[in-house]
PDB file of N, CA and C in Angstrom:
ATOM      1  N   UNK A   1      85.537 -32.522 184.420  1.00  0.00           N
ATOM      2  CA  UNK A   1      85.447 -31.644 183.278  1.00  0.00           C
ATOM      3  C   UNK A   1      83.988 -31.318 182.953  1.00  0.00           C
ATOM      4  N   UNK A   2      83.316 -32.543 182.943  1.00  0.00           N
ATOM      5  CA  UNK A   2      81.630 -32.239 182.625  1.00  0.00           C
ATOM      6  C   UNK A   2      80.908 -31.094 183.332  1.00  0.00           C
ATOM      7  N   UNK A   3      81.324 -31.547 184.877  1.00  0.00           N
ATOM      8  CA  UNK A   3      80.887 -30.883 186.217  1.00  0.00           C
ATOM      9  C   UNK A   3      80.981 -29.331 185.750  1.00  0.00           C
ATOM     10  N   UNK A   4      82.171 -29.120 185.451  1.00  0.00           N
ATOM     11  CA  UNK A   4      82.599 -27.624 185.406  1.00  0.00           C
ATOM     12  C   UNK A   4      82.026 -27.125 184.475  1.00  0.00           C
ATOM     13  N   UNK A   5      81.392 -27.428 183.302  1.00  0.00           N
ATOM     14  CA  UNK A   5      80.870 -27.184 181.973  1.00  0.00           C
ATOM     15  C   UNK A   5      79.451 -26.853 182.554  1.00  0.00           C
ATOM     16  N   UNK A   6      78.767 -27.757 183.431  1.00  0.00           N
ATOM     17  CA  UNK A   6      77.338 -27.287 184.075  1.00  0.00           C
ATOM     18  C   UNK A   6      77.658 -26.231 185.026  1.00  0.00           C
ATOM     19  N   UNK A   7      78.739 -25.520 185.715  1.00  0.00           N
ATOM     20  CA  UNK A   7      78.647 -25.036 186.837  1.00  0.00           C
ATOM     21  C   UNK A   7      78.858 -24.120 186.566  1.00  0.00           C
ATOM     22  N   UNK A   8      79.842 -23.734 185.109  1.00  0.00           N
ATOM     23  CA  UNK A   8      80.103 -22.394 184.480  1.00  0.00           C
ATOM     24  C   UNK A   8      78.094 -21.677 183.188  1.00  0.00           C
ATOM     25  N   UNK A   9      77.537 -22.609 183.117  1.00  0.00           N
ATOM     26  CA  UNK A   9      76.094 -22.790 182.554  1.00  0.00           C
ATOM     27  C   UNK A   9      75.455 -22.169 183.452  1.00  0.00           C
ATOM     28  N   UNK A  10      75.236 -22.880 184.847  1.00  0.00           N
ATOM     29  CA  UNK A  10      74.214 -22.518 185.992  1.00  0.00           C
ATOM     30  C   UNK A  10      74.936 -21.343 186.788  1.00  0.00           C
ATOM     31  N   UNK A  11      76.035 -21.059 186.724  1.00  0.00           N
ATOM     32  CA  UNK A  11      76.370 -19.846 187.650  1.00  0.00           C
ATOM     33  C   UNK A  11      75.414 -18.600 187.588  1.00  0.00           C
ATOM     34  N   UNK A  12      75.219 -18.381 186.904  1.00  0.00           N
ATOM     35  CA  UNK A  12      74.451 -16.833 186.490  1.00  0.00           C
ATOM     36  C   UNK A  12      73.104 -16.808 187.040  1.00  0.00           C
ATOM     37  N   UNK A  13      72.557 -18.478 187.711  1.00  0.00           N
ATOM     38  CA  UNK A  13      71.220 -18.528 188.104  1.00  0.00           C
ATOM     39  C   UNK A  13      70.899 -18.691 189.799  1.00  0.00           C
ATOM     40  N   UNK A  14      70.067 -18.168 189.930  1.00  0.00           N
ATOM     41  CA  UNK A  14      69.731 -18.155 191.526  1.00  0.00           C
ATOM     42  C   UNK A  14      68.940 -19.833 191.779  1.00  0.00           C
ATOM     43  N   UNK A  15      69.312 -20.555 192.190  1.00  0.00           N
ATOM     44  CA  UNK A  15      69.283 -21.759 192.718  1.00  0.00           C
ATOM     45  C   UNK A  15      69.946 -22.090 193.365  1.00  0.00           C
ATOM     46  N   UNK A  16      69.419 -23.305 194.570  1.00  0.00           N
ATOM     47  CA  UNK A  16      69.821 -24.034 195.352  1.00  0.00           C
ATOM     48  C   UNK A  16      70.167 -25.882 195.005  1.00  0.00           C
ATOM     49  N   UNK A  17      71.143 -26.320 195.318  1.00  0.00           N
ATOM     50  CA  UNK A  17      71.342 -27.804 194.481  1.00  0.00           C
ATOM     51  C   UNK A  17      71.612 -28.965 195.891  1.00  0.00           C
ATOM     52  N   UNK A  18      70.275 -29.688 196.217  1.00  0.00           N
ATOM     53  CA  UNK A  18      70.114 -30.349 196.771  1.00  0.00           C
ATOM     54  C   UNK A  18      70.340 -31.916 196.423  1.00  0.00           C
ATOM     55  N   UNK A  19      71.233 -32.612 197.787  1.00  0.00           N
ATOM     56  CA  UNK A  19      71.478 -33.847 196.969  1.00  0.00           C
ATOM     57  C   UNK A  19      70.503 -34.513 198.149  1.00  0.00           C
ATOM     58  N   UNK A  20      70.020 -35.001 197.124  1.00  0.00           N
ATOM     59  CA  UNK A  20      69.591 -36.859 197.735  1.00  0.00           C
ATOM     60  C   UNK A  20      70.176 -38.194 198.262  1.00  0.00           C
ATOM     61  N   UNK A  21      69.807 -38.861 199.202  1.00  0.00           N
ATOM     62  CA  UNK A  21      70.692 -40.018 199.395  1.00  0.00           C
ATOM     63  C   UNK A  21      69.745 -40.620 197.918  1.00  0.00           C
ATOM     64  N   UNK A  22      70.961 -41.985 197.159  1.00  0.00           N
ATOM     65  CA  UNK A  22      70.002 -43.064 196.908  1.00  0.00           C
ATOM     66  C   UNK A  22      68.842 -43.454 196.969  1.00  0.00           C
ATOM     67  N   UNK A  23      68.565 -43.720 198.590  1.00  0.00           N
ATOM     68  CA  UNK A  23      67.207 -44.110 198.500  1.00  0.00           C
ATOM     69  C   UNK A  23      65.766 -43.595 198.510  1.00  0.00           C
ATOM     70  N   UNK A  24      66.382 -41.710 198.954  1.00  0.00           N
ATOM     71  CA  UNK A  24      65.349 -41.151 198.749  1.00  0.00           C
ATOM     72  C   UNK A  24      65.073 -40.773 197.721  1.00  0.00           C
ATOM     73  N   UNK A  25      66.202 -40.774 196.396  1.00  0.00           N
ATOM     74  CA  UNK A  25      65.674 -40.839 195.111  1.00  0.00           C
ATOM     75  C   UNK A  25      65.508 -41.307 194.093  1.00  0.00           C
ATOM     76  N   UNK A  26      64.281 -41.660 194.208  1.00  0.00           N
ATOM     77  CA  UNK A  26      63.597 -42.968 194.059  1.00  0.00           C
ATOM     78  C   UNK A  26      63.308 -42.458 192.293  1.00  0.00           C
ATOM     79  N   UNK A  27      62.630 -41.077 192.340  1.00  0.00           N
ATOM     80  CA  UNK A  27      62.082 -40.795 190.734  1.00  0.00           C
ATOM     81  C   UNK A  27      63.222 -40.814 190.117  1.00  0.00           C
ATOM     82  N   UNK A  28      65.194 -40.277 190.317  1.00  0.00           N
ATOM     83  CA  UNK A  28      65.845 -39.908 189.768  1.00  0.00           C
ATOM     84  C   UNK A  28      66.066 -41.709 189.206  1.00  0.00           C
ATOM     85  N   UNK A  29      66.228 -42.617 190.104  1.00  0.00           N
ATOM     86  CA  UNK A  29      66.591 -43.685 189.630  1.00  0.00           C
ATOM     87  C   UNK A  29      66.056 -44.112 189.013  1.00  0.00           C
ATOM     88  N   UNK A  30      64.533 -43.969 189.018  1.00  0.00           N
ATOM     89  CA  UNK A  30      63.264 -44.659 187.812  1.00  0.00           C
ATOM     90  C   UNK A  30      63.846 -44.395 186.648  1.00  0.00           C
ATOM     91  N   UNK A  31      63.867 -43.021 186.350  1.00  0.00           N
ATOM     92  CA  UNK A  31      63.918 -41.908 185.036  1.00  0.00           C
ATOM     93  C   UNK A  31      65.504 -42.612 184.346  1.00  0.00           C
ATOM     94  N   UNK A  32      66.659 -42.989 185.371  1.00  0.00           N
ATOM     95  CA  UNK A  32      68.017 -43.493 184.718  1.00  0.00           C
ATOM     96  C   UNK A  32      67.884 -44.882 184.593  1.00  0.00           C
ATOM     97  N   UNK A  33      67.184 -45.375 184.590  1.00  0.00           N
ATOM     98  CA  UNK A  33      67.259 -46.854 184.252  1.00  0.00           C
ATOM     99  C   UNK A  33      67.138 -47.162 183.067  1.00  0.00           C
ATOM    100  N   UNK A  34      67.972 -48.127 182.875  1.00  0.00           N
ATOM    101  CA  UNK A  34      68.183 -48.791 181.346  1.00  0.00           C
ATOM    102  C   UNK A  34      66.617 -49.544 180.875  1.00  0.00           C
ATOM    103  N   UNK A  35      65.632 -49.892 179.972  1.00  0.00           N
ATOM    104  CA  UNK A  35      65.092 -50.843 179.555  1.00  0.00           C
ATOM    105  C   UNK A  35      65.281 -51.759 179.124  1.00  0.00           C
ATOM    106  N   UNK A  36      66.694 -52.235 178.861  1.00  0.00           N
ATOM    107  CA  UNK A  36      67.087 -53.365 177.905  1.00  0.00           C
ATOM    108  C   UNK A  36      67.311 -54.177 178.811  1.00  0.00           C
ATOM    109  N   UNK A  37      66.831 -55.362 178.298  1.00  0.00           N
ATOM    110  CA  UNK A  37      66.540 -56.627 178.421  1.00  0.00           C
ATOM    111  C   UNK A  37      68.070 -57.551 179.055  1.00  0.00           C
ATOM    112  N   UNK A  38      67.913 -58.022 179.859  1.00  0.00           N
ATOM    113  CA  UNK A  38      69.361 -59.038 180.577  1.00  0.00           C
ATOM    114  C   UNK A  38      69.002 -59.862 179.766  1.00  0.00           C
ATOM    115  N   UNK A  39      70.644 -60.746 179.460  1.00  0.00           N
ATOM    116  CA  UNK A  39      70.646 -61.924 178.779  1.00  0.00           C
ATOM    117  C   UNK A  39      69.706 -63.079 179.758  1.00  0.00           C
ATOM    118  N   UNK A  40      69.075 -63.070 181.035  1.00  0.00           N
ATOM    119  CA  UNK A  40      68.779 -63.861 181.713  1.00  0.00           C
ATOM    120  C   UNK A  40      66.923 -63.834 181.393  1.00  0.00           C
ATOM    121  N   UNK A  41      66.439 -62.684 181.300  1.00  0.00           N
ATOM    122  CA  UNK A  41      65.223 -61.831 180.968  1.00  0.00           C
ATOM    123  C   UNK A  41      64.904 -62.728 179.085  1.00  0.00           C
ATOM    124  N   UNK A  42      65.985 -62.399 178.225  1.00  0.00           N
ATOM    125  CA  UNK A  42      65.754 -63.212 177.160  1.00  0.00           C
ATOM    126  C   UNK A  42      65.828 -64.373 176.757  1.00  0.00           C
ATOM    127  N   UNK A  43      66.744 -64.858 177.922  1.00  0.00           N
ATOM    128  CA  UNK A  43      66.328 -66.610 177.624  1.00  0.00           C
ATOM    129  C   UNK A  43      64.911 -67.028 178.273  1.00  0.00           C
ATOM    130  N   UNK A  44      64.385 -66.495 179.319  1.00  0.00           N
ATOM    131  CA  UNK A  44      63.131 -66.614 179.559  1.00  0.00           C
ATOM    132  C   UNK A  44      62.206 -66.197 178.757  1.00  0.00           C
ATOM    133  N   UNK A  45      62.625 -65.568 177.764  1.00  0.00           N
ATOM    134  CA  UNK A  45      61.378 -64.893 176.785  1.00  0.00           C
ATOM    135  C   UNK A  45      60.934 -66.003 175.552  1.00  0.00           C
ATOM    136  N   UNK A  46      62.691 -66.172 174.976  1.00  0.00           N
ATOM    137  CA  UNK A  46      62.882 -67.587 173.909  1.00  0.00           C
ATOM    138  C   UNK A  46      62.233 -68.839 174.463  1.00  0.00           C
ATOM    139  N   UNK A  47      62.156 -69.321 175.636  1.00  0.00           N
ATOM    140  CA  UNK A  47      62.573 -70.496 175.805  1.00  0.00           C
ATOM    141  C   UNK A  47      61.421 -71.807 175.502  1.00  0.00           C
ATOM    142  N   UNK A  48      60.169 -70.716 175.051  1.00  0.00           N
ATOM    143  CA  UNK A  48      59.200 -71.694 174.673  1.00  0.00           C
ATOM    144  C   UNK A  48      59.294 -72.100 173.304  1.00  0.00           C
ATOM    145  N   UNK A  49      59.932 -70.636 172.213  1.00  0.00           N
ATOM    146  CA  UNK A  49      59.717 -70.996 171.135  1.00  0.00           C
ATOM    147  C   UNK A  49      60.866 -71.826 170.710  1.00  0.00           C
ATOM    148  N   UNK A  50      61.979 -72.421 171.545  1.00  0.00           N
ATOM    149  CA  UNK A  50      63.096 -72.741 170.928  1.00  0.00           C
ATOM    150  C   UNK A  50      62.488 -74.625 171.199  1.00  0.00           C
ATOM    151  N   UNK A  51      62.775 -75.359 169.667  1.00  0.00           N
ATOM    152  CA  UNK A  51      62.154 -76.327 169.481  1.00  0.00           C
ATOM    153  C   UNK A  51      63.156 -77.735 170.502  1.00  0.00           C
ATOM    154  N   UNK A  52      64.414 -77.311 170.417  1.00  0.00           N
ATOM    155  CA  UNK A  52      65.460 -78.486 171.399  1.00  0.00           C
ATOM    156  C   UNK A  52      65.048 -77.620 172.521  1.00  0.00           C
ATOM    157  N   UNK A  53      64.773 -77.227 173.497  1.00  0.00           N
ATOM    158  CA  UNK A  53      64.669 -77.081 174.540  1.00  0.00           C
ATOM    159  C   UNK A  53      63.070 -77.426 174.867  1.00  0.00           C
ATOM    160  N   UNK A  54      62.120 -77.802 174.092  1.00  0.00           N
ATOM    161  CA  UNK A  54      60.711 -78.225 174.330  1.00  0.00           C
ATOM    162  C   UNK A  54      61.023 -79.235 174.557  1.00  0.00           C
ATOM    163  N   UNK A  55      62.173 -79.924 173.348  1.00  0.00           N
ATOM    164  CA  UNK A  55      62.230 -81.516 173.388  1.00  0.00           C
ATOM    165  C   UNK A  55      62.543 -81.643 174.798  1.00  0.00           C
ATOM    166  N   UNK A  56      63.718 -81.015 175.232  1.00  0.00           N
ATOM    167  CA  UNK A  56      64.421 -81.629 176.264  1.00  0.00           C
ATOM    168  C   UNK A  56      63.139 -81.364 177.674  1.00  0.00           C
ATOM    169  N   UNK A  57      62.716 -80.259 177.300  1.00  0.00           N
ATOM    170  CA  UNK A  57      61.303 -80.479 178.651  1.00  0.00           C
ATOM    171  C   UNK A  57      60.672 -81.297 178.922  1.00  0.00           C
ATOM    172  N   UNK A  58      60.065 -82.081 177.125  1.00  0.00           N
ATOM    173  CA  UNK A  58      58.921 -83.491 177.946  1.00  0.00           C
ATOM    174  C   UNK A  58      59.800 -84.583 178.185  1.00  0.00           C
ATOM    175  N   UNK A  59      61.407 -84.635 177.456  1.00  0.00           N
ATOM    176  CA  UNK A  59      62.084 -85.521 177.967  1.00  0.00           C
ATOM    177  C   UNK A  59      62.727 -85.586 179.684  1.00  0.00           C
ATOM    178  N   UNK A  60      62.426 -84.311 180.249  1.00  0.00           N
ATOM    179  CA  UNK A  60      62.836 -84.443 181.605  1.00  0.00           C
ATOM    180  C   UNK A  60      61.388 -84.925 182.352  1.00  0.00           C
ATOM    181  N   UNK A  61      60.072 -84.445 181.676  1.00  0.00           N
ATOM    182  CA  UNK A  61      58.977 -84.947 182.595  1.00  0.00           C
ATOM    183  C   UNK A  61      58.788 -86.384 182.437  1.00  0.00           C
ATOM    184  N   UNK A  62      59.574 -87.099 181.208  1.00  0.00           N
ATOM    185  CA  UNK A  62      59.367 -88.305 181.373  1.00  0.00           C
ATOM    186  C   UNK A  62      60.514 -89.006 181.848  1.00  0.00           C
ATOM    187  N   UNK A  63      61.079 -88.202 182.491  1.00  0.00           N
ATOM    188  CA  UNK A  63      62.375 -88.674 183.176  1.00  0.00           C
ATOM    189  C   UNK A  63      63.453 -89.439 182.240  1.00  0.00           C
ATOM    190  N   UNK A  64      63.159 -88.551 181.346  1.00  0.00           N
ATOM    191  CA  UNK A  64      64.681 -89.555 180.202  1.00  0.00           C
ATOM    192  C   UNK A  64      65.559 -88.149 179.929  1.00  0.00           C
ATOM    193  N   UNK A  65      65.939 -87.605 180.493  1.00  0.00           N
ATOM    194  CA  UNK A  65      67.203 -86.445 180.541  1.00  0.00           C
ATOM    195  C   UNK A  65      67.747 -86.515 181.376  1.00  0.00           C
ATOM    196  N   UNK A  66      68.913 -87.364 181.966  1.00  0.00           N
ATOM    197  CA  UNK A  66      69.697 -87.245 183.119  1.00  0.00           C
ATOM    198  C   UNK A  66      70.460 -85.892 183.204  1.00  0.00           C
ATOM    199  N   UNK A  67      70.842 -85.473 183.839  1.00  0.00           N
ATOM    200  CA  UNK A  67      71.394 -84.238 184.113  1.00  0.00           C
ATOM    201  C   UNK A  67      70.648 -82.789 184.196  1.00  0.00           C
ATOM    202  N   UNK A  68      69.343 -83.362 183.476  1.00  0.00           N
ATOM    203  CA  UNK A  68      68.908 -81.928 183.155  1.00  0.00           C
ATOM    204  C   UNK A  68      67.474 -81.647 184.137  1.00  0.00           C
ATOM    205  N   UNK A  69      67.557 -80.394 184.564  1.00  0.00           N
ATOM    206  CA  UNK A  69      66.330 -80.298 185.362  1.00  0.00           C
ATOM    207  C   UNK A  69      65.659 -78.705 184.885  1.00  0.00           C
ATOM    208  N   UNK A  70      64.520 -78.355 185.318  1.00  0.00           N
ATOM    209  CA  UNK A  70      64.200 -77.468 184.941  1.00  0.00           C
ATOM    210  C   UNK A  70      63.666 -76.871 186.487  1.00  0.00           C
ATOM    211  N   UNK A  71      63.831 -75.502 186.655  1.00  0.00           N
ATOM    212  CA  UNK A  71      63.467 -74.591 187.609  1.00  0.00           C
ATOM    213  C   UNK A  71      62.096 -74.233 187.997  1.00  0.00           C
ATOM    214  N   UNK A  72      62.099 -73.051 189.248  1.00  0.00           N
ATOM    215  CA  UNK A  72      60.739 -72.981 188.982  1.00  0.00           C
ATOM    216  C   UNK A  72      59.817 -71.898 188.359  1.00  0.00           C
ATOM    217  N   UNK A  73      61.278 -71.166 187.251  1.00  0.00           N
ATOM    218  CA  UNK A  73      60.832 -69.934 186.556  1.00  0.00           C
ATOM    219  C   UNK A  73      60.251 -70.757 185.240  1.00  0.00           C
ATOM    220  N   UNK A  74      61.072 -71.847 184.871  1.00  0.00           N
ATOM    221  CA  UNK A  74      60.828 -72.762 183.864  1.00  0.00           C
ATOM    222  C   UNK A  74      62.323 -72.620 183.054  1.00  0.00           C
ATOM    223  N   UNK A  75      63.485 -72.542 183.389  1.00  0.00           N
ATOM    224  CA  UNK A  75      64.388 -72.126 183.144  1.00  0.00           C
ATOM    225  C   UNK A  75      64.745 -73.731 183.166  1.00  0.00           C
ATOM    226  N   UNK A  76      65.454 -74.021 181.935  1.00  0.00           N
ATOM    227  CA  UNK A  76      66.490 -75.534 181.902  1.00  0.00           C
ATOM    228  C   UNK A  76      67.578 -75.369 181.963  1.00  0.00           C
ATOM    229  N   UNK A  77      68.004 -76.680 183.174  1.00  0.00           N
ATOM    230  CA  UNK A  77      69.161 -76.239 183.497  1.00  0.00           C
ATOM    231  C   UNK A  77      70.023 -77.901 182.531  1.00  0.00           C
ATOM    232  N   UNK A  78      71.188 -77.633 182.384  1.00  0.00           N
ATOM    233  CA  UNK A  78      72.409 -78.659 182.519  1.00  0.00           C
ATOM    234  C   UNK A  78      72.805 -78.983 183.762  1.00  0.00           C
ATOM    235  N   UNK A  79      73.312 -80.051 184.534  1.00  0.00           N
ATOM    236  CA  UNK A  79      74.085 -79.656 185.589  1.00  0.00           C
ATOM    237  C   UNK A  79      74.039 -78.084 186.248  1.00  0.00           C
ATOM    238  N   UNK A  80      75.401 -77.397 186.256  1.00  0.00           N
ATOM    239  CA  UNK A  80      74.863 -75.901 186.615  1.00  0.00           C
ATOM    240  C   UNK A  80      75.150 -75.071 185.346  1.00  0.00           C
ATOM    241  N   UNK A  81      74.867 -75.042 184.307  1.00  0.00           N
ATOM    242  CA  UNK A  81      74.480 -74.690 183.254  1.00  0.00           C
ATOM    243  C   UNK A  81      72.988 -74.384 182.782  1.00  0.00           C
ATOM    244  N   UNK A  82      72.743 -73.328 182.570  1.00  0.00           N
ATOM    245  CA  UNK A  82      71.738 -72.572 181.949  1.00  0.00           C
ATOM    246  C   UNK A  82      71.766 -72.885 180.401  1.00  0.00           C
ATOM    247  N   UNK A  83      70.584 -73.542 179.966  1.00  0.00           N
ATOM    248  CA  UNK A  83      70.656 -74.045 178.519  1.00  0.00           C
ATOM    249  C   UNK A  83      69.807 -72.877 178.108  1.00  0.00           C
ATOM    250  N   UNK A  84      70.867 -72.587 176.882  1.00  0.00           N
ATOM    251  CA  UNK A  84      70.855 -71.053 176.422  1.00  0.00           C
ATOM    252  C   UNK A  84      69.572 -71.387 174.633  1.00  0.00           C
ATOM    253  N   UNK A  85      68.798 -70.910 174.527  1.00  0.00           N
ATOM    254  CA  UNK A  85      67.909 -71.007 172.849  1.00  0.00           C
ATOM    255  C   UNK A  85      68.940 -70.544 172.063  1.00  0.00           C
ATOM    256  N   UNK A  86      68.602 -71.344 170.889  1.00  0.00           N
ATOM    257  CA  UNK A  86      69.460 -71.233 169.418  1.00  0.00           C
ATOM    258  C   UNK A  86      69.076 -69.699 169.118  1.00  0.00           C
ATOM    259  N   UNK A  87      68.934 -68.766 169.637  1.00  0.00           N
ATOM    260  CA  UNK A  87      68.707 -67.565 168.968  1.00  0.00           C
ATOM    261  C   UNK A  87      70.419 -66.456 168.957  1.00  0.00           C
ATOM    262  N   UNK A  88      70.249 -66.135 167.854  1.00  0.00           N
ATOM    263  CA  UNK A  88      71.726 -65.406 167.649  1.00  0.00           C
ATOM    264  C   UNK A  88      71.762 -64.063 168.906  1.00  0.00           C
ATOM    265  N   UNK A  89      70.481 -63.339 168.685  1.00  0.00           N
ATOM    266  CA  UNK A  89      70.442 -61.944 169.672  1.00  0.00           C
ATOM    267  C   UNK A  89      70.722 -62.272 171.088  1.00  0.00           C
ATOM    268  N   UNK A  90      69.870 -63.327 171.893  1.00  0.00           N
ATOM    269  CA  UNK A  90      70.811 -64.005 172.799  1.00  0.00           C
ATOM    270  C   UNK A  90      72.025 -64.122 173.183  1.00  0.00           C
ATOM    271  N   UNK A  91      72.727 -65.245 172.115  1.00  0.00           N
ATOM    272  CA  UNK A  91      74.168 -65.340 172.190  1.00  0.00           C
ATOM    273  C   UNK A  91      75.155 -64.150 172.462  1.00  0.00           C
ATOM    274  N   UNK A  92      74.769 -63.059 171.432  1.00  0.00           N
ATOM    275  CA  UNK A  92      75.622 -61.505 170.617  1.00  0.00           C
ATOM    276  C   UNK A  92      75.448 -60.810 172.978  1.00  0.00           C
ATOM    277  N   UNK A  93      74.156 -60.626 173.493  1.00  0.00           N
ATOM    278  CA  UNK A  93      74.050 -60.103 174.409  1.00  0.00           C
ATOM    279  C   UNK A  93      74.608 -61.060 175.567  1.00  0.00           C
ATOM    280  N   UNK A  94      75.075 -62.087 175.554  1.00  0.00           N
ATOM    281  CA  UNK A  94      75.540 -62.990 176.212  1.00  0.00           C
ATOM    282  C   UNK A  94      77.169 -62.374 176.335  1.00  0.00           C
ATOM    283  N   UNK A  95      77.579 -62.656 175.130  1.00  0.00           N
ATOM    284  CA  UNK A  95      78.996 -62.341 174.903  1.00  0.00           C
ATOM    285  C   UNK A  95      79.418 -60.692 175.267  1.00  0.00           C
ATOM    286  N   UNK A  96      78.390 -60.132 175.004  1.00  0.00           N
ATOM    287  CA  UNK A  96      78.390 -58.849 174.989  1.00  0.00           C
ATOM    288  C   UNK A  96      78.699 -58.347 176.231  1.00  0.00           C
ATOM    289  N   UNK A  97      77.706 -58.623 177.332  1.00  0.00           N
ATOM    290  CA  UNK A  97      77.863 -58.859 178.164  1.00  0.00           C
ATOM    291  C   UNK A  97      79.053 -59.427 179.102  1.00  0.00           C
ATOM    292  N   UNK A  98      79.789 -60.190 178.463  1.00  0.00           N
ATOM    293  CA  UNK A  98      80.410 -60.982 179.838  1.00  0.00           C
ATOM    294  C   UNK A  98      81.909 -60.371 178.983  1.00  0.00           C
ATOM    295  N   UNK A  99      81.831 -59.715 177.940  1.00  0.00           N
ATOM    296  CA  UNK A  99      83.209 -59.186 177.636  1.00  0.00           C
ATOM    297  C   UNK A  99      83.456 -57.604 177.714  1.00  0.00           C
ATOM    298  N   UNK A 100      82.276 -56.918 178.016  1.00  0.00           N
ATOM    299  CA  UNK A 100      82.252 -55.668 178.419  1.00  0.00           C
ATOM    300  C   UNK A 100      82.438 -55.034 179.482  1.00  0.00           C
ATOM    301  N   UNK A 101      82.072 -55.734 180.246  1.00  0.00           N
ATOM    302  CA  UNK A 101      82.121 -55.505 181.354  1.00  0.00           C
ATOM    303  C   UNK A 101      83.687 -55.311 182.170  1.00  0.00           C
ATOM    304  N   UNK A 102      83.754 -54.290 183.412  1.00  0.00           N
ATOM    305  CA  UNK A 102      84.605 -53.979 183.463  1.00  0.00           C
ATOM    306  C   UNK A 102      85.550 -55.169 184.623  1.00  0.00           C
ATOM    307  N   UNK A 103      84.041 -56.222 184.951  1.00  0.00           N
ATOM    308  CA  UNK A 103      85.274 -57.238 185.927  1.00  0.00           C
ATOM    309  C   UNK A 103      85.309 -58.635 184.918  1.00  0.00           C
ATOM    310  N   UNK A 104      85.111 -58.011 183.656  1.00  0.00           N
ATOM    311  CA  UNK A 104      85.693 -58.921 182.431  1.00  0.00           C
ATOM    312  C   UNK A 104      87.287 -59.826 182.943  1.00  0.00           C
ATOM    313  N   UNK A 105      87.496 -60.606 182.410  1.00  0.00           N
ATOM    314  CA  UNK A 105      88.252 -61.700 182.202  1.00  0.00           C
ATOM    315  C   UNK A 105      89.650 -60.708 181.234  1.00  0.00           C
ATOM    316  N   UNK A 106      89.144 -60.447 180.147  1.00  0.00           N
ATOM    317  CA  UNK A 106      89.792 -59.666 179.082  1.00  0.00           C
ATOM    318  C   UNK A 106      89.539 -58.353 179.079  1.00  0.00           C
ATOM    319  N   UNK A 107      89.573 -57.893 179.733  1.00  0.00           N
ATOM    320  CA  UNK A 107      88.616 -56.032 179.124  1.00  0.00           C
ATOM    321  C   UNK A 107      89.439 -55.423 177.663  1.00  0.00           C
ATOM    322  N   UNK A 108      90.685 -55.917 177.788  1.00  0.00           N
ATOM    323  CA  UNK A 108      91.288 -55.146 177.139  1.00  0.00           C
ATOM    324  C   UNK A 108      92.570 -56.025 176.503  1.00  0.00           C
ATOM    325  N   UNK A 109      93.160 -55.669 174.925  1.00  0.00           N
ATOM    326  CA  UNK A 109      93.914 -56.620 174.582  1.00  0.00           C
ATOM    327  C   UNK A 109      95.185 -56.359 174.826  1.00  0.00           C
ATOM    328  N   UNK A 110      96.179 -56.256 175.457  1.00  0.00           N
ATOM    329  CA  UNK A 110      97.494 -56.048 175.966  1.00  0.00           C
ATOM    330  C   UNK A 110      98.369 -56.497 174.804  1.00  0.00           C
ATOM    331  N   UNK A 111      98.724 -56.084 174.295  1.00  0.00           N
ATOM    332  CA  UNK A 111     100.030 -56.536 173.289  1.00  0.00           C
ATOM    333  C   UNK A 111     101.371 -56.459 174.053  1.00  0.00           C
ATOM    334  N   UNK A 112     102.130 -57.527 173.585  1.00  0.00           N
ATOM    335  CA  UNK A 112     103.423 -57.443 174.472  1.00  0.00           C
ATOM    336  C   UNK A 112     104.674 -57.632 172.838  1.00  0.00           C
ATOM    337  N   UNK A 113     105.743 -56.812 173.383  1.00  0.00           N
ATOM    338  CA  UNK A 113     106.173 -56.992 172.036  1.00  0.00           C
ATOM    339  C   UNK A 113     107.714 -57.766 172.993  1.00  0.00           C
ATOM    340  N   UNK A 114     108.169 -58.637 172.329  1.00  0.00           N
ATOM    341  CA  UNK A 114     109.070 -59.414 172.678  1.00  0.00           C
ATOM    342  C   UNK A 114     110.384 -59.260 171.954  1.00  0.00           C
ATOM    343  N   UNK A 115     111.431 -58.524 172.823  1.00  0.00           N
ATOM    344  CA  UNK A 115     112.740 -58.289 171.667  1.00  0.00           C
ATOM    345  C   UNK A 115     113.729 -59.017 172.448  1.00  0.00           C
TER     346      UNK A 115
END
């Protein structure tokens, strides 16, 4: 529907409409890219100022945190758990994230009516 809305626009004009593979277009992909921040990007941003996850750092350099190790981005881990900062904007893009998405778990709420 969109398509046809530009094609009935541009008809009247003398141009040629060249496609690109992917990789040769390189500026078109710059220009469409999102800036916002991955939930993975903001726990690396938090993770100094969040005060339990400092603790748990000098407690792993002094080797009193079993389970917990830290990476070599500086990322703390649980077991295989990513220890997430007490920050709410985090969490909200966390969730946001993993319920939006379209190979979501839930995408969508199905009601079933039972008679």
């Amino acid at each position: 529907m969109r398509q046809r809305r530009w094609l009935e626009l541009i008809k009247d004009y003398d141009l040629e409409i060249h496609y690109h593979l992917g990789k040769a277009n390189v500026v078109a992909d710059a220009l469409s890219e999102k800036n916002e921040p991955t939930p993975e990007q903001e726990i690396r941003n938090h993770r100094k100022t969040d005060e339990k996850i400092r603790e748990i750092r000098e407690r792993i350099k002094l080797g009193k945190a079993p389970h917990f190790r830290e990476d070599e981005q500086g990322t703390v881990w649980y077991k295989n758990r990513i220890c997430v900062p007490d920050v709410d904007g985090i969490k909200k893009l966390i969730l946001g994230e993993a319920h939006d998405t379209a190979y979501s778990i839930h995408p969508a709420v199905q009601r079933c009516i039972m008679i």
